[in-house]
C-alpha atoms as a PDB file:
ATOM      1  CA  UNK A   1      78.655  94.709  84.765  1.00  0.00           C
ATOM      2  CA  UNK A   2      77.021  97.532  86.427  1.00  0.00           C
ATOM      3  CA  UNK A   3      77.245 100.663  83.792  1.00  0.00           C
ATOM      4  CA  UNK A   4      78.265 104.028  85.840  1.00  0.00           C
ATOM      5  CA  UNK A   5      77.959 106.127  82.982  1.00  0.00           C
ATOM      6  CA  UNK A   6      76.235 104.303  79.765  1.00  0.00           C
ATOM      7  CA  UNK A   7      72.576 105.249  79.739  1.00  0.00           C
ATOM      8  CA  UNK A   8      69.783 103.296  79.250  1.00  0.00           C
ATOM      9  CA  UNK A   9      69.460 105.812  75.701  1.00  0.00           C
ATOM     10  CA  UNK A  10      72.670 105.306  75.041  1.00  0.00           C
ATOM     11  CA  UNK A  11      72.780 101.447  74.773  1.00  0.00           C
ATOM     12  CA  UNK A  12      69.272 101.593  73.057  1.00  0.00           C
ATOM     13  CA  UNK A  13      70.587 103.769  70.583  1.00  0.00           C
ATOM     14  CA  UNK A  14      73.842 101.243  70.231  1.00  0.00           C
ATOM     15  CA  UNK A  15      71.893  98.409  69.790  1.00  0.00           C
ATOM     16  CA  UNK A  16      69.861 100.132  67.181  1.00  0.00           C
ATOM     17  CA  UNK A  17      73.150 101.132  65.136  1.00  0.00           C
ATOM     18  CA  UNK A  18      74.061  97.466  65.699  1.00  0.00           C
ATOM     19  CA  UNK A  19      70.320  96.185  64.185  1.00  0.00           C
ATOM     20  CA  UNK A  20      71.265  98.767  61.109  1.00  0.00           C
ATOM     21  CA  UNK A  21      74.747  96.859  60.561  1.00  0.00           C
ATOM     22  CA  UNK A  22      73.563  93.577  60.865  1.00  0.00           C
ATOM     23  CA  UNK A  23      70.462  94.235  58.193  1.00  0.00           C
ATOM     24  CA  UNK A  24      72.935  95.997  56.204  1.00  0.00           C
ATOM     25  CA  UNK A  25      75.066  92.773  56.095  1.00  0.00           C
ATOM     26  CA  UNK A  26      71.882  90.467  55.612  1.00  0.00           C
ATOM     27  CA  UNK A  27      71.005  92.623  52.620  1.00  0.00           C
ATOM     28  CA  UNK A  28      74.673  92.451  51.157  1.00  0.00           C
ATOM     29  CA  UNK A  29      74.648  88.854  51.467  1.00  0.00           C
ATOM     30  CA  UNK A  30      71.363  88.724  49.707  1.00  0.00           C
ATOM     31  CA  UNK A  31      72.492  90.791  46.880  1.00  0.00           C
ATOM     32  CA  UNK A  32      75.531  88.225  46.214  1.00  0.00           C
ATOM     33  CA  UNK A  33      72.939  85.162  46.629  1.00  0.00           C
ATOM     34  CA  UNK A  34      70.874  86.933  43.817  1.00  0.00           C
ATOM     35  CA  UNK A  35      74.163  87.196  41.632  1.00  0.00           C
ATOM     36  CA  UNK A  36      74.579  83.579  42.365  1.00  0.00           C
ATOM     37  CA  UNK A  37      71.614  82.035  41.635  1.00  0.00           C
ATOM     38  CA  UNK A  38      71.479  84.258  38.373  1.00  0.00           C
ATOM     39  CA  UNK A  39      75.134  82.344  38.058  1.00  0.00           C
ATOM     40  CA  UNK A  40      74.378  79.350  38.258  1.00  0.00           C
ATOM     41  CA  UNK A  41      71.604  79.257  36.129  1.00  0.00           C
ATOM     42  CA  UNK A  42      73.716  80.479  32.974  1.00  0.00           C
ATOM     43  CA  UNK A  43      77.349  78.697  34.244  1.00  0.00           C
ATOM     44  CA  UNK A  44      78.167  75.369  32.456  1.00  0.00           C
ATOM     45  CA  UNK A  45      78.849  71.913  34.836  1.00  0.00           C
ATOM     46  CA  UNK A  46      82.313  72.645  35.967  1.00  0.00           C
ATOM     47  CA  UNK A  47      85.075  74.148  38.451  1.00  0.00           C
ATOM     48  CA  UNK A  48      83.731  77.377  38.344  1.00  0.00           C
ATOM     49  CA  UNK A  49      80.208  76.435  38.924  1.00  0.00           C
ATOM     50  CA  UNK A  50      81.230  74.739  41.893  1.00  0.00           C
ATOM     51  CA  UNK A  51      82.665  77.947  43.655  1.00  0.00           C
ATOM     52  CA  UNK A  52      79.637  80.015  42.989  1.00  0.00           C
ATOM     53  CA  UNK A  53      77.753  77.257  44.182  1.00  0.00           C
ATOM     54  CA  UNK A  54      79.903  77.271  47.473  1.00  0.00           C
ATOM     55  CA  UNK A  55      79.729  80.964  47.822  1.00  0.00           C
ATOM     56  CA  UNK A  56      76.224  80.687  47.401  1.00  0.00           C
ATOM     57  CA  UNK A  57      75.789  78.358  50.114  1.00  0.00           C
ATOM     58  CA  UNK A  58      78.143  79.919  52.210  1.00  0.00           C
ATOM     59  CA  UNK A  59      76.415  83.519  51.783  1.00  0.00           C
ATOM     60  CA  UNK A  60      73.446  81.645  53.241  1.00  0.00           C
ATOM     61  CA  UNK A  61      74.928  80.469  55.826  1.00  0.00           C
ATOM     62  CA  UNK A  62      75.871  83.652  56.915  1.00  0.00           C
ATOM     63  CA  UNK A  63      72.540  85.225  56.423  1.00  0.00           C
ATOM     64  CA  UNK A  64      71.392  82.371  58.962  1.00  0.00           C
ATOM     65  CA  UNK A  65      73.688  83.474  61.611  1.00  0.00           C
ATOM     66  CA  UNK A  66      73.098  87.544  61.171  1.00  0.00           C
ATOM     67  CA  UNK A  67      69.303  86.660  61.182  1.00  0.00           C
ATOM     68  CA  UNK A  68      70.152  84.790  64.718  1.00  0.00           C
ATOM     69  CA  UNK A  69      72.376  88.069  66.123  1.00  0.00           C
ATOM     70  CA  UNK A  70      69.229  90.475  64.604  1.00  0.00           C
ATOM     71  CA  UNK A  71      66.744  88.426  66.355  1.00  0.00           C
ATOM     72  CA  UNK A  72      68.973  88.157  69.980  1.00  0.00           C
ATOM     73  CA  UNK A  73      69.508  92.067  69.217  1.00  0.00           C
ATOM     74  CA  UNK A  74      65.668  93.238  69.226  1.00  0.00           C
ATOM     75  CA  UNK A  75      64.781  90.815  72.382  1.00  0.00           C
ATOM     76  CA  UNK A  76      67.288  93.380  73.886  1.00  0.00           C
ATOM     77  CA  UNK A  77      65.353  96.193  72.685  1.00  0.00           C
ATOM     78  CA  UNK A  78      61.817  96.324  73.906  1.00  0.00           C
ATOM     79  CA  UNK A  79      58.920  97.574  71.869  1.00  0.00           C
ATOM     80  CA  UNK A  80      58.477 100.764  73.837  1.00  0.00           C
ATOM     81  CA  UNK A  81      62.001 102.124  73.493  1.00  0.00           C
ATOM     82  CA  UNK A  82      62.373 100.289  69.715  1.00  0.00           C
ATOM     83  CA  UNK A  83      60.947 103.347  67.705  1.00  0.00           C
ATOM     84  CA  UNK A  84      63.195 106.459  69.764  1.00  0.00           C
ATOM     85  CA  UNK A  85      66.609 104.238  69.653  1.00  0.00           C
ATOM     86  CA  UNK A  86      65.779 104.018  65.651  1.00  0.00           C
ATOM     87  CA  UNK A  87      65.103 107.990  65.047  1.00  0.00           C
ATOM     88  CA  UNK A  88      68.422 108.480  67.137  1.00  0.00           C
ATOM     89  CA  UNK A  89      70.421 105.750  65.370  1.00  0.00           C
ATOM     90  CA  UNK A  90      69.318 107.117  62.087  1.00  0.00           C
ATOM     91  CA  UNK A  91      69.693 110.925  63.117  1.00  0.00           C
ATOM     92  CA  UNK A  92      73.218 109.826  64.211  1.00  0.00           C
ATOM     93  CA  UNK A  93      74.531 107.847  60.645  1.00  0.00           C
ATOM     94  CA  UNK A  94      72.492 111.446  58.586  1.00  0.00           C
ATOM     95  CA  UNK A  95      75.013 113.587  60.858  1.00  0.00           C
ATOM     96  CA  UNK A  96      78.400 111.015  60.483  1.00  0.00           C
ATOM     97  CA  UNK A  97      77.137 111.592  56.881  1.00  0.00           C
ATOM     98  CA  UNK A  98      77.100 114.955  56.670  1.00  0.00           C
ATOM     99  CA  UNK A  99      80.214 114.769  59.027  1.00  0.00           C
ATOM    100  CA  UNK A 100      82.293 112.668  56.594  1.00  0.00           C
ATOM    101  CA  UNK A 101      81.026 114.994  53.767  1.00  0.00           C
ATOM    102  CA  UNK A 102      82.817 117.964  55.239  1.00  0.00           C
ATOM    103  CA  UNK A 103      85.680 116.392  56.252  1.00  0.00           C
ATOM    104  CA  UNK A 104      86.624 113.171  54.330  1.00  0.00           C
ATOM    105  CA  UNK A 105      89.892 112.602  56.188  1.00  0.00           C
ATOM    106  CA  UNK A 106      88.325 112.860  59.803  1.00  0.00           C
ATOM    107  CA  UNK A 107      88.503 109.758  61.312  1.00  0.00           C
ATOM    108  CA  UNK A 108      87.001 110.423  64.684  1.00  0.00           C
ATOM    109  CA  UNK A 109      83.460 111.870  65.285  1.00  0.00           C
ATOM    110  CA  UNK A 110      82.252 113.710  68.449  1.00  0.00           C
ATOM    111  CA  UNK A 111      79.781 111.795  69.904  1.00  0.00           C
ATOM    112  CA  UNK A 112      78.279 114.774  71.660  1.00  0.00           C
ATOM    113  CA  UNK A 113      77.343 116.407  68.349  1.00  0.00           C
ATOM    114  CA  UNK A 114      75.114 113.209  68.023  1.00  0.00           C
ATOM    115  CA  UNK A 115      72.450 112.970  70.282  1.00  0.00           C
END
């Protein structure tokens, strides 16, 4: 597709918010794996050991595929643009922030009031 109206800024800056959700989700999963592994240390043989021990391997699993969509991410966001679409992507969640702090209930955000 030929993009009329997206900027080059614009889909640096998405791919950065998308690099921020996918670490975000990496780090969740490696939270729970923590949990787990604490778990299954303590947890006698049994049913219950068994599903932590599948969640556990499943959370992994899942870390393994957001570490593949991270790495395909940043090959589409060269070096020299990496370090602007990161300030913007952060200045944008400290002002959805603020946004949502003002106005709880608002469930759309300008994007103009972003960039």
């Amino acid at each position: 597709m030929h993009y009329q109206q997206l900027t080059q800024q614009e889909m640096d800056t998405t791919i950065a918010e998308n690099l921020h959700g996918r670490e975000v989700e990496h780090f969740h999963h490696e939270l729970n794996i923590a949990v787990y592994d604490r778990l299954l240390v303590i947890l006698p043989i049994g049913e219950w050991r068994s599903r932590v021990q599948q969640l556990r391997n499943e959370g992994q699993v899942e870390m393994d595929k957001i570490a593949g969509l991270h790495d395909s991410l940043l090959e589409r966001l060269p070096l020299e643009r990496r370090n602007n679409a990161f300030a913007r992507a952060s200045k944008r969640r400290k002002i959805r922030e603020a946004l949502q702090l003002q106005a709880p209930s608002a469930t759309t955000v300008d994007h103009t009031v972003l960039d």
